[in-house]
Protein backbone atom coordinates (compact mmCIF):
# COMPACT_ATOMS: atom_id res chain seq x y z
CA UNK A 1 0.00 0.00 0.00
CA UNK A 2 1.72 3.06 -1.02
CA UNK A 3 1.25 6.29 -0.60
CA UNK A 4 2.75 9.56 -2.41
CA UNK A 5 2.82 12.93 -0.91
CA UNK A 6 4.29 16.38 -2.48
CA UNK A 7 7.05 17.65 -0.09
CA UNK A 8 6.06 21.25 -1.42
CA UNK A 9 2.66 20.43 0.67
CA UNK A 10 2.07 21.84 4.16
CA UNK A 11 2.38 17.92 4.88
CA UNK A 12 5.44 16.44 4.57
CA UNK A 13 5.43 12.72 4.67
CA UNK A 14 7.53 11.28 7.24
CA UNK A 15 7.20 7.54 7.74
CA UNK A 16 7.46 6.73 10.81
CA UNK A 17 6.77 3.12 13.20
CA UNK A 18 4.51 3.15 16.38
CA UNK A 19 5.47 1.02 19.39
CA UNK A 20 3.13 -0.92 20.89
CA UNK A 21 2.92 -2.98 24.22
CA UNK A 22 2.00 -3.32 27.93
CA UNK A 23 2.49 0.38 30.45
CA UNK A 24 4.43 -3.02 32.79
CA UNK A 25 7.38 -3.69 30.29
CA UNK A 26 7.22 0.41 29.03
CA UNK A 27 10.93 0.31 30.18
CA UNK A 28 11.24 -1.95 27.32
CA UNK A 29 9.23 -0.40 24.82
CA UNK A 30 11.29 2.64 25.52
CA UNK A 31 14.81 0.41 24.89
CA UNK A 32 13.46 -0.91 21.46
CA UNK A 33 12.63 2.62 20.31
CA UNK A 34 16.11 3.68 21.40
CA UNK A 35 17.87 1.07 19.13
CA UNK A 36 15.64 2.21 16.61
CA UNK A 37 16.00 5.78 16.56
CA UNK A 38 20.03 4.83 16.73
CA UNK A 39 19.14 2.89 12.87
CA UNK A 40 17.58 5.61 11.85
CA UNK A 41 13.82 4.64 12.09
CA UNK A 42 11.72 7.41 12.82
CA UNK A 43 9.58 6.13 15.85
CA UNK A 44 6.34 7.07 18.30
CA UNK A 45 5.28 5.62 21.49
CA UNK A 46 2.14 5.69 24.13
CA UNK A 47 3.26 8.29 26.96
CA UNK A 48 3.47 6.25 30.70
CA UNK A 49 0.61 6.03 32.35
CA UNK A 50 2.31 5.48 35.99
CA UNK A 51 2.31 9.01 37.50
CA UNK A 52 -0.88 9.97 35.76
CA UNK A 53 -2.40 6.78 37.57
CA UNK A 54 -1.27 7.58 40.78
CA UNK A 55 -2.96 10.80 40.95
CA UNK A 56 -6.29 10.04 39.50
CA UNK A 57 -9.13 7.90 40.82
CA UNK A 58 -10.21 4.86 39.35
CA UNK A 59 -13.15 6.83 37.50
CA UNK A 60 -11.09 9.50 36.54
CA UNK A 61 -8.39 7.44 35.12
CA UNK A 62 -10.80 5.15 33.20
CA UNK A 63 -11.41 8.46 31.29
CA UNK A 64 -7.88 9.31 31.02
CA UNK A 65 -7.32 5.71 29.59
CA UNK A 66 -9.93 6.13 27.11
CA UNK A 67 -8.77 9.58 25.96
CA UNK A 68 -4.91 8.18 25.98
CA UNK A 69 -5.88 4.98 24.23
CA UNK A 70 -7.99 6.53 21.41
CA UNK A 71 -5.22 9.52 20.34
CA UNK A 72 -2.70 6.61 20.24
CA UNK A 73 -5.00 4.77 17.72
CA UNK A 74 -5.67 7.95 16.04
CA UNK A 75 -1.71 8.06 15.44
CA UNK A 76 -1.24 4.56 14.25
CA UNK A 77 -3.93 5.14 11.64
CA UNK A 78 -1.89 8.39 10.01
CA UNK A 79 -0.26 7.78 7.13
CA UNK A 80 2.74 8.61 8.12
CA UNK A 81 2.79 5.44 10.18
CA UNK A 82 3.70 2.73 8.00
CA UNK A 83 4.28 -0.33 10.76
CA UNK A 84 3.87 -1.06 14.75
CA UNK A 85 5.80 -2.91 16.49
CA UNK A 86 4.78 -5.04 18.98
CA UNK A 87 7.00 -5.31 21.87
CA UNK A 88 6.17 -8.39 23.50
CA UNK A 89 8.33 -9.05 26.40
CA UNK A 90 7.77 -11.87 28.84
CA UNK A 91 5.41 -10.43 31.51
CA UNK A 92 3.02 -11.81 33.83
CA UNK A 93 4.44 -15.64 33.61
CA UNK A 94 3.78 -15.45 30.12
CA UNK A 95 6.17 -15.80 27.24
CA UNK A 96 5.33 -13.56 24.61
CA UNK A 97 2.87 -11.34 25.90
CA UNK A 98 0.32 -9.12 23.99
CA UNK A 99 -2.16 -7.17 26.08
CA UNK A 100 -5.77 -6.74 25.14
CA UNK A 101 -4.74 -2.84 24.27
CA UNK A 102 -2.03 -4.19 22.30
CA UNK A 103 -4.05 -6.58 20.06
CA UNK A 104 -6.54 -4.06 19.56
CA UNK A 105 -3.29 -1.53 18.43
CA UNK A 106 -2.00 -4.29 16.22
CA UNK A 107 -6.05 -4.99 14.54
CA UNK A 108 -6.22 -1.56 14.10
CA UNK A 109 -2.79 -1.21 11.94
CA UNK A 110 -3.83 -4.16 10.08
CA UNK A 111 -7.24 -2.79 9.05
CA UNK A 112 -5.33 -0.18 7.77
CA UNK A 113 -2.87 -1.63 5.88
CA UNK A 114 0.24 -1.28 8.32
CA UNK A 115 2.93 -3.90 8.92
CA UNK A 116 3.04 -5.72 12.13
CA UNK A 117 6.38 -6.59 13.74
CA UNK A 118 6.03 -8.64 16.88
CA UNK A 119 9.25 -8.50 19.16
CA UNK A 120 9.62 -11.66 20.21
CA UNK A 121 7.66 -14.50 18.81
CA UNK A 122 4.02 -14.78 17.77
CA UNK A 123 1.98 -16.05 21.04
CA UNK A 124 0.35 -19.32 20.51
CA UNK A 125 -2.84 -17.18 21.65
CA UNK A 126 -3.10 -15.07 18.95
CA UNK A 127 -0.84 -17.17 16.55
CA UNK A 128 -4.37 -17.75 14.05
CA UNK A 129 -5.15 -13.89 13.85
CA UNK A 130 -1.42 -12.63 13.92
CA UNK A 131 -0.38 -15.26 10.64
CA UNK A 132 -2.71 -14.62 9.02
CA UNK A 133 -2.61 -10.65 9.28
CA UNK A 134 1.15 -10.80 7.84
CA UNK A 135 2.85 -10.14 11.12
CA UNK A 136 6.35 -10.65 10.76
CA UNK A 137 8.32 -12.44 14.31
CA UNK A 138 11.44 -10.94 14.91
CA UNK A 139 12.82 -12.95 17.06
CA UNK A 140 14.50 -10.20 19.38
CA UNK A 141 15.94 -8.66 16.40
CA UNK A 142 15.09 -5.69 15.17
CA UNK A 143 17.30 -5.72 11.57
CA UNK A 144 14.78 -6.44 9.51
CA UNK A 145 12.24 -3.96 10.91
CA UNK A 146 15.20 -1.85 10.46
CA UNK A 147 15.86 -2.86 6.72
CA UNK A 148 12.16 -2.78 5.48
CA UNK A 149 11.76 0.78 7.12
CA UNK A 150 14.58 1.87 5.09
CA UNK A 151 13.69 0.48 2.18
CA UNK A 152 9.85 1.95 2.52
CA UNK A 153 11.82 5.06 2.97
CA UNK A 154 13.60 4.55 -0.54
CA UNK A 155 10.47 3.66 -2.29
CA UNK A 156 8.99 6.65 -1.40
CA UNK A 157 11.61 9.00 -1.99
CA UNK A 158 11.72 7.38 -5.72
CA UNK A 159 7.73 7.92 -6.17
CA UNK A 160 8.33 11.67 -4.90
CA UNK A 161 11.14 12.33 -7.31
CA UNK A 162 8.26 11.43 -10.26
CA UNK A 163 6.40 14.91 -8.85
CA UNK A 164 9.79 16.98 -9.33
């Protein structure tokens, strides 16, 4: 699915990749976008929740939640975001984990055409739904997340040379 902007626009197109995963491994999430960023991948992430929690009550931060959960789906589904990541790190006994807010990150970047990277491996709970979607198991390694951003990158700086 490709997409061509004009870089004369107000918009310029930036591809980026939005990390997903659970607020209890963030301190992970926030490692993987660091080796990222150091390869050159443009990257987003969900702000921490902790100190906002902490200071709200449990009505209050339901709405916070919702408000925080629905912007962050708003930003996967901009163009300029052309893959998530799913950082599943081993949490709560279980190898592999993906949250129910994570799934519902990942279904939302494949009903729009994003690719799905999953961290670790695929999680024989969602294994059906995740093969089938295209999501691509890195194993712990992020080079070819790395090497498919740049070559999306590539691609579309050929396609906006044809508008020159």
């Amino acid at each position: 699915m490709a997409t061509s902007f004009r870089t004369n626009s107000r918009f310029e197109w930036k591809p980026r990749v939005a990390l997903c995963g659970s607020m209890s491994v963030y301190p992970c999430v926030l490692d993987q976008q660091n080796c990222l960023v150091s390869s050159g991948v443009r990257t987003i992430v969900p702000d921490p929740e902790d100190d906002v929690a902490e200071q709200m009550g449990s009505r209050e931060f339901d709405e916070f939640k919702r408000r925080v959960a629905f912007a962050y789906l708003r930003k996967i589904r901009d163009p300029r975001t052309i893959a998530v990541l799913a950082v599943n790190c081993d949490n709560h006994g279980i190898a592999n984990y993906i949250g129910p807010n994570t799934f519902a990150e990942i279904a939302v970047a494949f009903a729009q055409g994003k690719r799905i990277y999953v961290f670790q491996q695929i999680p024989a709970v969602y294994e059906d739904e995740l093969v089938a979607w295209g999501a691509v198991p890195l194993g712990g390694n992020l080079s070819r997340l790395v090497d498919d951003f740049h070559a999306r990158c590539r691609e579309a700086e050929q396609q906006l040379l044809l508008f020159d």
